[in-house]
Protein backbone atom coordinates (compact mmCIF):
# COMPACT_ATOMS: atom_id res chain seq x y z
CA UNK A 1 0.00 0.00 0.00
CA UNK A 2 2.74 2.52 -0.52
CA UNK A 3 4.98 3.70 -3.65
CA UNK A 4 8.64 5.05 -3.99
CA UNK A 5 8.98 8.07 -1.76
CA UNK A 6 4.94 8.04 -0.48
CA UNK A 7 4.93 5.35 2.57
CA UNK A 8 0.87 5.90 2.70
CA UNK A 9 -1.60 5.70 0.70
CA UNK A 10 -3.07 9.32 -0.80
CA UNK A 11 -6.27 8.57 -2.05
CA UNK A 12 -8.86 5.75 -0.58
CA UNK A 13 -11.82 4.57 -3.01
CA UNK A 14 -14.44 2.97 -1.95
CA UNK A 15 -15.42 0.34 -4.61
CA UNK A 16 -18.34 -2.48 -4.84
CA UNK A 17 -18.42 -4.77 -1.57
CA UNK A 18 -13.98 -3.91 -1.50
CA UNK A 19 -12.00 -0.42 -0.63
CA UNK A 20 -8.92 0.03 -2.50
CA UNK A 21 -5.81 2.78 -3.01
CA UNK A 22 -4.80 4.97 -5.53
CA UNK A 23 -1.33 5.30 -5.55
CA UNK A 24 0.05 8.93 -5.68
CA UNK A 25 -2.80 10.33 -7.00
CA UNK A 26 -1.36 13.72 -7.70
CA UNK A 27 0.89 12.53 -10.11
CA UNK A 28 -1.77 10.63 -12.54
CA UNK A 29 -1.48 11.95 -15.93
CA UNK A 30 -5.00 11.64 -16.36
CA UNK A 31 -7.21 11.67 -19.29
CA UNK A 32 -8.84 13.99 -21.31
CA UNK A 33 -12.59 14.52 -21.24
CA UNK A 34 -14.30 14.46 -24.87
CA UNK A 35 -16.93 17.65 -24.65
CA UNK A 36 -19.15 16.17 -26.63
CA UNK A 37 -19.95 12.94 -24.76
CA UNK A 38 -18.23 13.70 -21.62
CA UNK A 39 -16.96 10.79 -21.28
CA UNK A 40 -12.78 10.06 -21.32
CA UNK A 41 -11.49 10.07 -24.44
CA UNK A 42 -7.98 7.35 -23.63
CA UNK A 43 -7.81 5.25 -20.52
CA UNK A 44 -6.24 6.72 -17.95
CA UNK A 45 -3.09 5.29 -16.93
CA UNK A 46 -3.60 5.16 -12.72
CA UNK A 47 -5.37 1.65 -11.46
CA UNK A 48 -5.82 1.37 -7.51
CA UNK A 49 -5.05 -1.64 -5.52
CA UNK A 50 -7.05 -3.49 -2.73
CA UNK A 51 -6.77 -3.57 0.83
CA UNK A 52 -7.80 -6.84 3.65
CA UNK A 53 -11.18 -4.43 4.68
CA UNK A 54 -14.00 -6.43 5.27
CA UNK A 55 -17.30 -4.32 4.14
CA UNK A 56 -20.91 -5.36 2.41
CA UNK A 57 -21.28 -1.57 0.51
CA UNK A 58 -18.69 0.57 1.47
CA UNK A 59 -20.28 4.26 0.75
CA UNK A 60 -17.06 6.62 1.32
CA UNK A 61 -13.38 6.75 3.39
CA UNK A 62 -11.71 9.31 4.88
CA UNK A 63 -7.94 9.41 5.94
CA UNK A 64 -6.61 11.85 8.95
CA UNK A 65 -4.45 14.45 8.31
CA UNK A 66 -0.67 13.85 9.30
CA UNK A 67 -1.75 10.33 10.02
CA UNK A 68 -2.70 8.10 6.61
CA UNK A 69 -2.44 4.74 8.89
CA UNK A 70 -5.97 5.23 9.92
CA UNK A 71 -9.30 4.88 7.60
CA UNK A 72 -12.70 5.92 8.58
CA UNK A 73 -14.97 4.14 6.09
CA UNK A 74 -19.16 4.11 6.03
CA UNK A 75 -20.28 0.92 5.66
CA UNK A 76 -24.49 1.01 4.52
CA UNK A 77 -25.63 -1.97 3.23
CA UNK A 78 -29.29 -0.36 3.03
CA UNK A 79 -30.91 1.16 5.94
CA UNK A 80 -28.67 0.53 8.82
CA UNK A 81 -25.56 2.17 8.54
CA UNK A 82 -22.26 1.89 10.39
CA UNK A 83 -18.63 4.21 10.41
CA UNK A 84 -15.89 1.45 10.66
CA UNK A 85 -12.41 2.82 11.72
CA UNK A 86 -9.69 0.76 9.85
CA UNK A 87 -5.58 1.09 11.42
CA UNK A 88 -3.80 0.09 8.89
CA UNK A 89 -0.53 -1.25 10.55
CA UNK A 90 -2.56 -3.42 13.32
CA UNK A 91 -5.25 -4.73 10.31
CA UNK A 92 -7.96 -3.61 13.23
CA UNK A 93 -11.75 -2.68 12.19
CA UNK A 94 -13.43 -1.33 14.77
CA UNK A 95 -17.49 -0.07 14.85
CA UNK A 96 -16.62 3.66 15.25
CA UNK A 97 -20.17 5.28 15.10
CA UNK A 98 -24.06 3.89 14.24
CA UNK A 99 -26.09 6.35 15.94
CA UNK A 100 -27.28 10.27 15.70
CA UNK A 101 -29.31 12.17 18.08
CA UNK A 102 -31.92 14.44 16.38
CA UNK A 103 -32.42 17.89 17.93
CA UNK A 104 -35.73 16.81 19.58
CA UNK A 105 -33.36 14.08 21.97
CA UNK A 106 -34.50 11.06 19.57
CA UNK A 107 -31.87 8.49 19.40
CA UNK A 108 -31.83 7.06 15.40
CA UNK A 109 -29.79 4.80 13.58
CA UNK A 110 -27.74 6.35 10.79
CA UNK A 111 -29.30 5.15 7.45
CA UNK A 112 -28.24 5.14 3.75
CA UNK A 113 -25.10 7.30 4.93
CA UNK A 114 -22.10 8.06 2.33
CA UNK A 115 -18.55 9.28 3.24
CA UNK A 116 -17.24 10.89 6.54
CA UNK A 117 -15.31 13.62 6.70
CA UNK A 118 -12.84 15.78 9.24
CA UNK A 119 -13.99 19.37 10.04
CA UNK A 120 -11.73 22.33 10.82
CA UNK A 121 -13.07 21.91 14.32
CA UNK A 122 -11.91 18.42 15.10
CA UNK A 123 -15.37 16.94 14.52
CA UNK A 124 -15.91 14.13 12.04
CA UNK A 125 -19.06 14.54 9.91
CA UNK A 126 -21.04 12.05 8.46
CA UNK A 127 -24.40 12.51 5.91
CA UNK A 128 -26.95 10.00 5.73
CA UNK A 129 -30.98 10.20 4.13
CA UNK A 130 -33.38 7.88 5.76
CA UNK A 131 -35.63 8.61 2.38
CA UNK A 132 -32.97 6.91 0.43
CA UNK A 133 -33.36 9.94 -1.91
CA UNK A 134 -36.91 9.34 -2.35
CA UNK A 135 -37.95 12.33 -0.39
CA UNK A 136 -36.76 16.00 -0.92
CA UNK A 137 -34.09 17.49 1.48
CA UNK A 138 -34.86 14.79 3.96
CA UNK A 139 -31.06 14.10 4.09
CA UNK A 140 -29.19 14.82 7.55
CA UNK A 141 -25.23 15.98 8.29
CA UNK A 142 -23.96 14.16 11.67
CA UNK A 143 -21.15 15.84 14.07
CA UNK A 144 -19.01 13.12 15.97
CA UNK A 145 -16.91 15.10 18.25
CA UNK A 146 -13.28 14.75 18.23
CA UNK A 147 -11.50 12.13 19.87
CA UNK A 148 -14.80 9.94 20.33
CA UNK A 149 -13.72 6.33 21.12
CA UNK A 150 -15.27 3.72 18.88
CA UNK A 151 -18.65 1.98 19.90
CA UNK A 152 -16.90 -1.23 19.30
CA UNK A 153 -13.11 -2.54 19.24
CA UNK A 154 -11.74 -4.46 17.07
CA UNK A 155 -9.02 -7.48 17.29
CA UNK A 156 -5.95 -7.85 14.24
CA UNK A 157 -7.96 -10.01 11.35
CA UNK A 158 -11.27 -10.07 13.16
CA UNK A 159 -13.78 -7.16 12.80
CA UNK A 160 -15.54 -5.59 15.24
CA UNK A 161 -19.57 -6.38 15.01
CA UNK A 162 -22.03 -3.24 15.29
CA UNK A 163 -23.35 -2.66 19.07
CA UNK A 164 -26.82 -3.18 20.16
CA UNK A 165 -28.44 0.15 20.65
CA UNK A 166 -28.20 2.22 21.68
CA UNK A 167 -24.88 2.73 21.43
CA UNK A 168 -22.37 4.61 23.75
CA UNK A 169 -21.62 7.58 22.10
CA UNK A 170 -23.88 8.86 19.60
CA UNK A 171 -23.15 11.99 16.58
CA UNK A 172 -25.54 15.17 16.76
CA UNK A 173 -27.55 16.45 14.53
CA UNK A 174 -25.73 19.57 12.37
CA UNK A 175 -27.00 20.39 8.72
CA UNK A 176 -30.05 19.65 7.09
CA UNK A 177 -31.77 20.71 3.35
CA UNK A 178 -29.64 18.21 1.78
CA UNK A 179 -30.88 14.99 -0.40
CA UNK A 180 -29.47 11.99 -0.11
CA UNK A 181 -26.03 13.10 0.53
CA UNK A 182 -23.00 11.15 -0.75
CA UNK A 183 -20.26 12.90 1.09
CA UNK A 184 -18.68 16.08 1.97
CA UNK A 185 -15.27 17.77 2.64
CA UNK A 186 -13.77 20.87 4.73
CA UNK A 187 -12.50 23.25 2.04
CA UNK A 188 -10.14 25.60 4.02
CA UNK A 189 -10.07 29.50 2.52
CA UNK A 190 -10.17 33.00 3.06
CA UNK A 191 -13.64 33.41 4.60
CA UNK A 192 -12.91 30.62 7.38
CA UNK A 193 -13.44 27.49 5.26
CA UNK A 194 -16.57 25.96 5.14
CA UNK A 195 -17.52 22.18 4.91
CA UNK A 196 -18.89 21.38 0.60
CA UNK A 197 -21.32 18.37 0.36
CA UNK A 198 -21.77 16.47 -2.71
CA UNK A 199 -25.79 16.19 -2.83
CA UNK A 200 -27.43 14.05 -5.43
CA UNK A 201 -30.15 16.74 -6.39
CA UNK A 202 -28.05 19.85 -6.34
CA UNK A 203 -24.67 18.61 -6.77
CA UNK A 204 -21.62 20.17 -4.89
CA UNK A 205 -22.69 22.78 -2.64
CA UNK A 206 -21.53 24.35 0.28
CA UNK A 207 -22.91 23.93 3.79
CA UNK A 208 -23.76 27.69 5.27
CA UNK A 209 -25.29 28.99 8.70
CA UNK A 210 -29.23 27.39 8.78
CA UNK A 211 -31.75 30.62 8.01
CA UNK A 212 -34.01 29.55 10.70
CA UNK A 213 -37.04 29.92 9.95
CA UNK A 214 -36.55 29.29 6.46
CA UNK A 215 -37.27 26.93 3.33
CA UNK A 216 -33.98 25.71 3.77
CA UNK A 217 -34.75 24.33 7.19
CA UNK A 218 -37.11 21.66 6.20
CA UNK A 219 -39.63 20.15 9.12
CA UNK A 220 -37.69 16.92 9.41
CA UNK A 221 -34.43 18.18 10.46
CA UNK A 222 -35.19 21.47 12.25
CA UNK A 223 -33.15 22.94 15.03
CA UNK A 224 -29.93 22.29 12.82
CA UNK A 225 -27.47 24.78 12.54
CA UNK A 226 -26.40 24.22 9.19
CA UNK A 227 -28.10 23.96 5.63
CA UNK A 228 -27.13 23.33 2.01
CA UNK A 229 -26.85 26.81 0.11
CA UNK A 230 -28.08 25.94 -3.45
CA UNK A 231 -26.61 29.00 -4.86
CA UNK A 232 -23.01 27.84 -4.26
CA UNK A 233 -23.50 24.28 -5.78
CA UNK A 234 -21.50 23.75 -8.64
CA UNK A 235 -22.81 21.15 -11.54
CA UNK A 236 -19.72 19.95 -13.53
CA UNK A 237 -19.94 16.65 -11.97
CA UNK A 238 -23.80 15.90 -12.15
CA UNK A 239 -23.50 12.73 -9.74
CA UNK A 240 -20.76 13.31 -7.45
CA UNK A 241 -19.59 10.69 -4.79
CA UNK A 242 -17.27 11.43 -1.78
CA UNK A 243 -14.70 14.59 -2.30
CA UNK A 244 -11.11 14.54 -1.79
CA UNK A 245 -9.47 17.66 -1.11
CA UNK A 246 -5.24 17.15 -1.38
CA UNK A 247 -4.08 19.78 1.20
CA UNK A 248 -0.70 20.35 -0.78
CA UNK A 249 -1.11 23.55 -2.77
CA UNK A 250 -0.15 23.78 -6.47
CA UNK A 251 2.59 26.55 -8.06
CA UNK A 252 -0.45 28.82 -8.36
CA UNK A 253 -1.73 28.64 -4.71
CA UNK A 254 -4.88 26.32 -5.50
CA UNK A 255 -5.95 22.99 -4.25
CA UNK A 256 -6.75 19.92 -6.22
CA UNK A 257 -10.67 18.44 -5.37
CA UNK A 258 -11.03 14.84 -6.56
CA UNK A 259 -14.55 13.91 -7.16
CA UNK A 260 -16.03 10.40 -8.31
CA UNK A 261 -18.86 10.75 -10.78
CA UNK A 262 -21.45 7.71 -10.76
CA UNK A 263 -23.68 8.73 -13.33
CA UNK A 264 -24.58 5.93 -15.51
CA UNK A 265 -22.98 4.71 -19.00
CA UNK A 266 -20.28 6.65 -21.23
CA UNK A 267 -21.64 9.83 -19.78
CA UNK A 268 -19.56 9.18 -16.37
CA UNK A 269 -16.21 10.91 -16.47
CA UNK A 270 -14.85 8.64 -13.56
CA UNK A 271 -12.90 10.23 -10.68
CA UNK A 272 -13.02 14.10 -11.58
CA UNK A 273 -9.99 16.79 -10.39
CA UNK A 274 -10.91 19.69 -9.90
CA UNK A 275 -8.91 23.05 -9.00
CA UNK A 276 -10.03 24.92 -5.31
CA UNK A 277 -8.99 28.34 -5.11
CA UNK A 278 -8.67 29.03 -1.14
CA UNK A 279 -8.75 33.25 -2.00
CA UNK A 280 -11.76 32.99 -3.48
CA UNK A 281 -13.74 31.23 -0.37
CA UNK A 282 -17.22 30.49 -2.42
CA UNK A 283 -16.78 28.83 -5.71
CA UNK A 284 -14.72 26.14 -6.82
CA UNK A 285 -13.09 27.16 -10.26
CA UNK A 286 -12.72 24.52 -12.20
CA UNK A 287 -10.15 23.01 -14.49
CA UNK A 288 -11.58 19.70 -15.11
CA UNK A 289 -9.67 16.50 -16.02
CA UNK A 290 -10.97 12.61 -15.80
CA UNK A 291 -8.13 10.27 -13.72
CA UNK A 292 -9.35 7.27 -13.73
């Protein structure tokens, strides 16, 4: 699971029933994208390889900061959903998190949730949509607070099985208007940073203070303090998975944002990069180019 000069992984997929690694992902030549189909128009020359996690439908990983020997993957093989925490080095899979308070003090199991992610705060945040997508902005963001322990530990080569409930510790309630979620990330800039959530009606969109009352703080998730602003969302990849933001900053001062796309057919253009310009806080400008 590591290269010539890179002893971790830098980008974690999470593929059918298996997560795997791509391999220095910065340095894929990529592929071009044909404007006409949108789909690639060579294969791109970057294949990831698999790692020992045991999963049913892995939905999304995340990898901390400064420390690449521990996974957080979201495991949702339908309606009951776990986070597992994976250390790499001790092959340990551990239950992290399966349950949410809502801001009424009910106690729910996370459901059809996609990828966590780390917040500048510490917190790890986690969206989920008991609809399933079927329902309008019924989707739900999750706080975990930092330094949780896991509801469950795990032994080397023998996963940890989800608690009965409730669990321990539970995540709270923090963003709502979103629909059926697959993932978000903390893009870092000049206006604070704010946390971007790829949503499958409106895209990628960024999560902003809740107007409360408002129509963006819909009756099933009220009291959160956070809520998808639809005029940030940006549409180049119209079914985006779990973002990836790669902290180290190009000649020019921007970011790279990978972004799976998981629209059906030749129309897909795989795992999307996209360029993050931390001055301008709002908007993600975009220089688009297919990887794999």
């Amino acid at each position: 699971m590591a290269s010539a000069g890179n002893p971790t992984p830098h980008l974690v997929l999470a593929q059918k029933a298996k997560v795997g690694v791509l391999l220095d992902a910065q340095t894929c030549p990529g592929a071009a994208i044909d404007p006409a189909s949108g789909a690639p128009v060579n294969a791109p020359g970057c294949v990831s390889v698999n790692t020992p996690l045991r999963v049913l439908t892995p939905r999304g990983a995340y990898t901390e900061p400064g420390n690449s020997d521990v996974i957080y993957i979201t495991d949702s093989p339908g309606p009951v959903s776990q986070v597992i925490r994976y250390t790499i080095s001790k092959d340990t899979q551990d239950s992290y998190s399966n349950f949410g308070v809502l801001a009424d003090g009910t106690v729910v199991q996370y459901a059809f949730a996609f990828s966590p992610t780390r917040g500048a705060d510490g917190g790890l945040y986690l969206g989920d949509d008991p609809s399933a997508g079927a329902a309008a902005a019924a989707g739900r963001l999750w706080r975990i607070p930092p330094g949780a322990p896991p509801d469950v530990l795990g032994v080397p080569g023998n996963p940890a099985s989800t608690p009965v409930p409730p669990s321990q510790k539970v995540g709270m309630l923090n963003g709502s208007g979103t629909s059926f979620p697959h993932g978000g990330v903390w893009l870092p800039g000049s206006l604070g940073g704010h946390l971007w959530v790829s949503d499958s009606a409106d895209t990628f969109c960024r999560m902003d203070p809740n107007p409360s009352p408002g129509p963006s703080n819909p009756p099933t998730a009220s009291g959160a303090p956070f809520a998808l602003n639809v005029s940030t969302c940006n549409v180049f990849v119209t079914k985006p998975g779990q973002p990836a933001y790669d902290p180290n900053a190009q000649p020019d001062g921007t970011h790279f944002v990978y972004i799976p796309d998981g629209i059906a057919g030749n129309k897909s253009v795989g795992l999307a990069r996209l360029t993050f310009d931390p001055n301008g806080g709002s908007a993600v400008r975009l220089k688009p180019c297919a990887i794999r």
